[in-house]
Protein backbone atom coordinates (compact mmCIF):
# COMPACT_ATOMS: atom_id res chain seq x y z
CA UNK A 1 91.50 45.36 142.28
CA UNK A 2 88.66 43.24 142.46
CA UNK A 3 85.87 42.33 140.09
CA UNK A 4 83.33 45.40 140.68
CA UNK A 5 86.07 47.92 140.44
CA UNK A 6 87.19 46.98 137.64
CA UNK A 7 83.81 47.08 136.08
CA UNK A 8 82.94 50.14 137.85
CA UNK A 9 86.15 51.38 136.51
CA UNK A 10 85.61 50.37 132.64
CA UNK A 11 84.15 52.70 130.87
CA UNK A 12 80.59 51.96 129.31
CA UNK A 13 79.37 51.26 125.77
CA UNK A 14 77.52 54.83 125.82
CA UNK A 15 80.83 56.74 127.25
CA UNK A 16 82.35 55.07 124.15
CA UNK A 17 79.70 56.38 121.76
CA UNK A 18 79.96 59.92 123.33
CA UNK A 19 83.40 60.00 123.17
CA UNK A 20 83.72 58.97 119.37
CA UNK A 21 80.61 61.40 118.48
CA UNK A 22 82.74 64.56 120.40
CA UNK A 23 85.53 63.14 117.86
CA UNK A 24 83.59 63.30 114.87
CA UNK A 25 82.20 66.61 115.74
CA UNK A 26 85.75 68.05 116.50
CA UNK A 27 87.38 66.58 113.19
CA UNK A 28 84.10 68.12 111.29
CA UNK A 29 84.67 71.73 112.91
CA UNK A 30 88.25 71.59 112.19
CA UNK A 31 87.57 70.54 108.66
CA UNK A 32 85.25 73.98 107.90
CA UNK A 33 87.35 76.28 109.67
CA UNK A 34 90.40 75.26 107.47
CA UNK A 35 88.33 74.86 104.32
CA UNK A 36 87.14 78.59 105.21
CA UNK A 37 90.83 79.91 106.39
CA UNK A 38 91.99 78.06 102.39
CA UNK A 39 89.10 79.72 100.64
CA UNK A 40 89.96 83.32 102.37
CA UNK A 41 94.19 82.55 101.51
CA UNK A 42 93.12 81.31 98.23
CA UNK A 43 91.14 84.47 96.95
CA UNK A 44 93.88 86.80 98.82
CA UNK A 45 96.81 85.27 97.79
CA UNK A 46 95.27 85.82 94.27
CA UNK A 47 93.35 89.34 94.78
CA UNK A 48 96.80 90.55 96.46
CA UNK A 49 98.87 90.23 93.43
CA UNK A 50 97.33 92.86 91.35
CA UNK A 51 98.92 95.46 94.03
CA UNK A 52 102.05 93.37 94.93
CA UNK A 53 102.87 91.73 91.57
CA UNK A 54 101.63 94.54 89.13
CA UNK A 55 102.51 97.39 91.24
CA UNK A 56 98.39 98.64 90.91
CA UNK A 57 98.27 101.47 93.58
CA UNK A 58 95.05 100.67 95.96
CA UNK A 59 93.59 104.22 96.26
CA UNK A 60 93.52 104.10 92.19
CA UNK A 61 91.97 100.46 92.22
CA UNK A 62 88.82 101.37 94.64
CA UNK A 63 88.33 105.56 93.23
CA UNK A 64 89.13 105.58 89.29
CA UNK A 65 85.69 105.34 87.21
CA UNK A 66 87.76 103.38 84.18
CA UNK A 67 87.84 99.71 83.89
CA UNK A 68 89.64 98.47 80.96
CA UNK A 69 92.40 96.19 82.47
CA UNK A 70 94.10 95.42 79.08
CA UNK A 71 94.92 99.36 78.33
CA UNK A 72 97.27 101.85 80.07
CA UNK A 73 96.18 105.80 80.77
CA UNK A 74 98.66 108.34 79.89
CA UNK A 75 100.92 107.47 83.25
CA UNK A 76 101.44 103.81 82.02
CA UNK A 77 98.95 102.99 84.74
CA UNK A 78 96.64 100.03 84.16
CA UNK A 79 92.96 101.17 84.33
CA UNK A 80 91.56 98.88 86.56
CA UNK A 81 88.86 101.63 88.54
CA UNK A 82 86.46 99.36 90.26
CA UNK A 83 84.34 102.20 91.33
CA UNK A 84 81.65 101.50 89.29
CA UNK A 85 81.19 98.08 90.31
CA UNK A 86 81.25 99.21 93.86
CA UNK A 87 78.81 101.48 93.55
CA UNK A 88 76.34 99.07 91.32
CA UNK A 89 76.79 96.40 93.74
CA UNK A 90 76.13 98.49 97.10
CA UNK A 91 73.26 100.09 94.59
CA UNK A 92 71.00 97.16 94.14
CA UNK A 93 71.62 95.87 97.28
CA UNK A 94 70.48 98.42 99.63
CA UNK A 95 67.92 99.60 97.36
CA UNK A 96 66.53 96.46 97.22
CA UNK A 97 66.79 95.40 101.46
CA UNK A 98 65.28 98.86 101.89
CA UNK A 99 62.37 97.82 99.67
CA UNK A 100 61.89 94.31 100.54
CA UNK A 101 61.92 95.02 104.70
CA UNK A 102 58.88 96.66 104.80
CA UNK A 103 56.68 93.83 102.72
CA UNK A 104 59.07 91.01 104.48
CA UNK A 105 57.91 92.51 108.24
CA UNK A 106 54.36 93.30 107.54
CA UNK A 107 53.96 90.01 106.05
CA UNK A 108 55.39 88.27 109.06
CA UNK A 109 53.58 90.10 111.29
CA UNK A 110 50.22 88.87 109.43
CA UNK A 111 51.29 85.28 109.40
CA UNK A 112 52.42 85.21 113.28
CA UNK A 113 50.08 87.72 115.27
CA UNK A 114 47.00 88.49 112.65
CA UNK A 115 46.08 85.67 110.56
CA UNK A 116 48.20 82.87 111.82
CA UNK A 117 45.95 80.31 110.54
CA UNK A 118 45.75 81.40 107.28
CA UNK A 119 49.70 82.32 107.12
CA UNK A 120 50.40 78.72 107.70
CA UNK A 121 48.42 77.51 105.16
CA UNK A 122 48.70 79.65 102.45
CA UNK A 123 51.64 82.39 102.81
CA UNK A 124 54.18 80.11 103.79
CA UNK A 125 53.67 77.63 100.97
CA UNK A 126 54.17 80.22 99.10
CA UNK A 127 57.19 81.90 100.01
CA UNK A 128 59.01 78.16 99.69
CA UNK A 129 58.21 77.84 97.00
CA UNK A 130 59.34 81.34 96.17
CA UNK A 131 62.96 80.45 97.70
CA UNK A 132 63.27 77.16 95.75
CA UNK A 133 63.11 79.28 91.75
CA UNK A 134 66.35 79.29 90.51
CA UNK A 135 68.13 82.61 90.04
CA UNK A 136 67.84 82.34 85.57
CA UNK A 137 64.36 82.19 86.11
CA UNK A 138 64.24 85.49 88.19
CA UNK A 139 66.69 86.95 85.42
CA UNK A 140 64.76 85.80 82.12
CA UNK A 141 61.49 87.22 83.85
CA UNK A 142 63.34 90.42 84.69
CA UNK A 143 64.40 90.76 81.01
CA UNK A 144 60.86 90.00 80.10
CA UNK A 145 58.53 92.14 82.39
CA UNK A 146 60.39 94.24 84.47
CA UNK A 147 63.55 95.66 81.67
CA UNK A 148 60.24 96.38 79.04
CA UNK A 149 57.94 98.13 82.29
CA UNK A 150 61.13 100.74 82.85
CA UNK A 151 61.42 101.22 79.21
CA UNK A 152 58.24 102.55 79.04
CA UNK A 153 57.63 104.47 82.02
CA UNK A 154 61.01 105.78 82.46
CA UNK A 155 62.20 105.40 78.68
CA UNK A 156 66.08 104.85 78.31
CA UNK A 157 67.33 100.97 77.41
CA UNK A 158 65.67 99.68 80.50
CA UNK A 159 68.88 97.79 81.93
CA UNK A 160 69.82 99.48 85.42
CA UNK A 161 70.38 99.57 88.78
CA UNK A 162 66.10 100.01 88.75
CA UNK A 163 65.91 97.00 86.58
CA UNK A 164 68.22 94.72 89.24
CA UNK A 165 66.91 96.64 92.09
CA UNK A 166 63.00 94.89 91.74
CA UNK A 167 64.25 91.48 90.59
CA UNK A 168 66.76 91.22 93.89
CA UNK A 169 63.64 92.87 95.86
CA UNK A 170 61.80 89.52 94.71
CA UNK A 171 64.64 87.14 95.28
CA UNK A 172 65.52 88.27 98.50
CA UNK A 173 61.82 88.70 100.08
CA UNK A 174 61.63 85.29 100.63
CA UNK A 175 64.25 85.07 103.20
CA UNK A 176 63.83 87.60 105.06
CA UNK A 177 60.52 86.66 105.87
CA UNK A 178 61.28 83.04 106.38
CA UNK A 179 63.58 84.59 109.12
CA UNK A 180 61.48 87.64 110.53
CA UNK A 181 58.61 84.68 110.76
CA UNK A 182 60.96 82.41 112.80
CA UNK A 183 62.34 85.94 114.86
CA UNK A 184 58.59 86.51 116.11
CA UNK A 185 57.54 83.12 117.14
CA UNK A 186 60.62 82.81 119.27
CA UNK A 187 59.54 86.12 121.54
CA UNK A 188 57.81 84.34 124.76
CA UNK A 189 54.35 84.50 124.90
CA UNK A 190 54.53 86.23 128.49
CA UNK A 191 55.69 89.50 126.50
CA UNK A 192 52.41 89.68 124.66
CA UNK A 193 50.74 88.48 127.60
CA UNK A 194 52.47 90.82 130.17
CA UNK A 195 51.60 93.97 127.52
CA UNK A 196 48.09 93.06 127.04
CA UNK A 197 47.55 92.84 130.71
CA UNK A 198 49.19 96.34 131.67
CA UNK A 199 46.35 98.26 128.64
CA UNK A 200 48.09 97.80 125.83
CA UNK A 201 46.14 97.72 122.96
CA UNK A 202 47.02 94.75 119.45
CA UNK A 203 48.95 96.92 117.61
CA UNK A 204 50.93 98.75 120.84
CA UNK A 205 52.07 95.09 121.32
CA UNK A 206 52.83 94.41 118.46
CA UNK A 207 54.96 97.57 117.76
CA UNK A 208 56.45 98.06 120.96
CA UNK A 209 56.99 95.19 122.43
CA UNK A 210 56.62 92.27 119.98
CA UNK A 211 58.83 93.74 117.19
CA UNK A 212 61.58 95.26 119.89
CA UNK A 213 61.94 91.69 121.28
CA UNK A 214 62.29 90.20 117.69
CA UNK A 215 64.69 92.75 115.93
CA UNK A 216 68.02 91.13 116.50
CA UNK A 217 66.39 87.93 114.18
CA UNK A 218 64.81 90.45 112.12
CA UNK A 219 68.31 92.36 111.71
CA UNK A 220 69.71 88.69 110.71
CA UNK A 221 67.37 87.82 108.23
CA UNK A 222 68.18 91.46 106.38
CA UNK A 223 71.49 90.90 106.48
CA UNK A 224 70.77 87.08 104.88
CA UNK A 225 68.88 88.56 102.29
CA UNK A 226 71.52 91.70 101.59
CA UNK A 227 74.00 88.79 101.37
CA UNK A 228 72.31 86.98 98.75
CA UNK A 229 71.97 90.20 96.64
CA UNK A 230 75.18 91.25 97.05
CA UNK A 231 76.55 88.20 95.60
CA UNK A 232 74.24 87.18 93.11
CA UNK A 233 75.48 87.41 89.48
CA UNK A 234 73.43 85.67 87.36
CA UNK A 235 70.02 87.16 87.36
CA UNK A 236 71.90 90.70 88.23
CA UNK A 237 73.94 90.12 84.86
CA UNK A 238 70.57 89.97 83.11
CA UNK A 239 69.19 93.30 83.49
CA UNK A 240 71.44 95.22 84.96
CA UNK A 241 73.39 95.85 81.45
CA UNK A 242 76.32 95.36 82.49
CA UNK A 243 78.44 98.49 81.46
CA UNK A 244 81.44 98.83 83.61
CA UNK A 245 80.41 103.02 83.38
CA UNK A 246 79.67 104.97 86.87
CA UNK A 247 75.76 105.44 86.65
CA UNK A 248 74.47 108.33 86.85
CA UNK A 249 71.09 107.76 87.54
CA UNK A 250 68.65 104.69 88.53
CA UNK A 251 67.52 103.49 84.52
CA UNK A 252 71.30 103.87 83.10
CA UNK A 253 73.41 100.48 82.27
CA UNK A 254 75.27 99.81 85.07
CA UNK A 255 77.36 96.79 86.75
CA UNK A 256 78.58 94.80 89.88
CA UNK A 257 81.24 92.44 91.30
CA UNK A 258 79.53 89.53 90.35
CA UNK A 259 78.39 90.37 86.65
CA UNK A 260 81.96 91.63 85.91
CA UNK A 261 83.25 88.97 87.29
CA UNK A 262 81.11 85.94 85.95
CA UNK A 263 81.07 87.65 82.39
CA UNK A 264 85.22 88.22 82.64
CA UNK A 265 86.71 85.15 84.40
CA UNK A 266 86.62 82.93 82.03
CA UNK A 267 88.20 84.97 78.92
CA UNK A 268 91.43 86.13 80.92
CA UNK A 269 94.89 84.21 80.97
CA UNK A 270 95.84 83.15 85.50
CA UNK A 271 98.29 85.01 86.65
CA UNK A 272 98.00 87.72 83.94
CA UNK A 273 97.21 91.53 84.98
CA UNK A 274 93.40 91.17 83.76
CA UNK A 275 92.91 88.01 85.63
CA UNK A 276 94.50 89.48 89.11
CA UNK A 277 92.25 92.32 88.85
CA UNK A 278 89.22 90.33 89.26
CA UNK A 279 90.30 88.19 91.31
CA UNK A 280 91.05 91.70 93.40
CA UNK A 281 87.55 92.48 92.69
CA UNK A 282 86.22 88.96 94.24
CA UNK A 283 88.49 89.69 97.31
CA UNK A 284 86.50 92.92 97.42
CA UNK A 285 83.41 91.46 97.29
CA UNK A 286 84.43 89.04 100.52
CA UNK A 287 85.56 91.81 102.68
CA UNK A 288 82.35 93.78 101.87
CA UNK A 289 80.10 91.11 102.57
CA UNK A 290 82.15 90.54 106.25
CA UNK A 291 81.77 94.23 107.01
CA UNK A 292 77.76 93.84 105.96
CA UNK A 293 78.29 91.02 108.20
CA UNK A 294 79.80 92.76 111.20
CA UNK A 295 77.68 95.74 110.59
CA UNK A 296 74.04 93.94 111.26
CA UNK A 297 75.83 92.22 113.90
CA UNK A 298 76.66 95.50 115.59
CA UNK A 299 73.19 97.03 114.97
CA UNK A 300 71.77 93.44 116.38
CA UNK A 301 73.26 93.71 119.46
CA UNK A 302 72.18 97.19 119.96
CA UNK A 303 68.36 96.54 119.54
CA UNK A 304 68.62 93.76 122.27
CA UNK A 305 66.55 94.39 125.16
CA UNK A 306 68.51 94.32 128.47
């Protein structure tokens, strides 16, 4: 083989570089997928045992309205009912997506098709700087303005699914803007372009053409924000009371996965009945926030235009 072959041949300083960086890239993807396929054996192996290990029947887990691990009913049954939490955590989350949507989208739409000069400037400063409070301070001004405000309108303790409902409304209003702002200035320009030119008035194109062409972004960014309330504890845990009791209304101490288990974890023995239980409750509160997942997936794919 003569000299040019052989250097024809040989592969280059930049295939080198390419080949290393598809390497590195490979070794990183591995790397999350296992860390995420250890984090989803970890919490299963451990939210498993309280039906393999302590013989807990599942129907009686997810429908009995009694949580008090550490005592027996009358059948010798553990009461570990995680209804309550169930319903406190789907509670404050939906009630608060449903709320937050409406300001999230018509603030977008002012900052990308009404007042995009003054969005930029002013709005999204703003809502950074919303995203970037930590959850405590949410909490401690929940406890301050917004558990006092019920308490006087509604009357009652304050602490509620009401209570957690406006300071997760705050928290999560942020994002979803952020990401319903990023889901409209991706739809091509044409679109507005090809509306305008056929009659359509502002608001038609907005409405029907604009918003259609963004709502699998918009869908993502509600399901962002209903995944940060569904697993936020620590503000939640502030004024939501946290009384493992089935509420029966909007203003009546109430609690969730997260405040159960952030205020329980650390006071219960591993391996020990009370300490499976919530670890059964954080394996819940996985699987529900795949199925939120999967859900605004589903619904995503359905408000694509074809």
């Amino acid at each position: 083989m003569d000299p040019i072959q052989q250097a024809m041949l040989k592969k280059s300083h930049a295939a080198k570089l390419e080949r290393r960086g598809k390497l590195i890239s490979l070794f990183c993807i591995s790397l999350i997928v296992v860390v995420v396929l250890a984090i989803f054996f970890f919490v299963a192996s451990r939210g498993l045992a309280t039906f393999f290990t302590n013989k807990v029947n599942l129907w009686r887990f997810l429908s009995q309205t009694t949580w008090s691990p550490a005592v027996k009913d009358a059948s010798g049954q553990p009461q570990v009912g995680a209804l309550p939490m169930i319903v406190g955590s789907f509670g404050v989350t939906l009630l608060s997506a449903v709320i937050a949507t409406p300001f999230a989208v018509g603030a977008a739409i002012f900052m990308t098709e009404i007042a995009p000069n003054l969005g930029k400037k002013v709005l999204q400063p703003v809502i950074e700087l919303l995203v970037g409070i930590p959850s405590v301070v949410y909490g401690f001004i929940g406890l301050s303005v917004v558990v006092p405000f019920i308490r006087n309108i509604f009357g009652g303790t304050g602490f509620g699914i009401l209570a957690g409902t406006f300071v997760l409304f705050v928290m999560i209003l942020p994002t979803v803007t952020s990401m319903t702002v990023d889901a409209l200035k991706a739809v091509p320009r044409h679109y507005r372009e090809a509306s305008l030119a056929l009659g359509g008035t502002r608001w038609q194109t907005i409405s029907r053409v604009v918003l259609r062409a963004a709502m699998p972004g918009i869908l993502t960014g509600i399901v962002f924000g209903m995944a940060r309330a569904f697993g936020e504890a620590l503000a939640v845990q502030m004024v939501i009371g946290n009384a493992a009791l089935l509420p029966t209304n909007l203003i009546s101490p109430a609690s969730t996965l997260t405040s159960v288990l952030t205020s329980g974890i650390g006071n219960t023995v591993m391996g020990s009945l009370e300490n499976n239980a919530l670890w059964s409750l954080a394996l819940l509160l996985l699987l529900m926030s795949l199925a939120f997942n999967l859900l605004i997936r589903w619904i995503g794919k359905k408000g694509e235009i074809k």
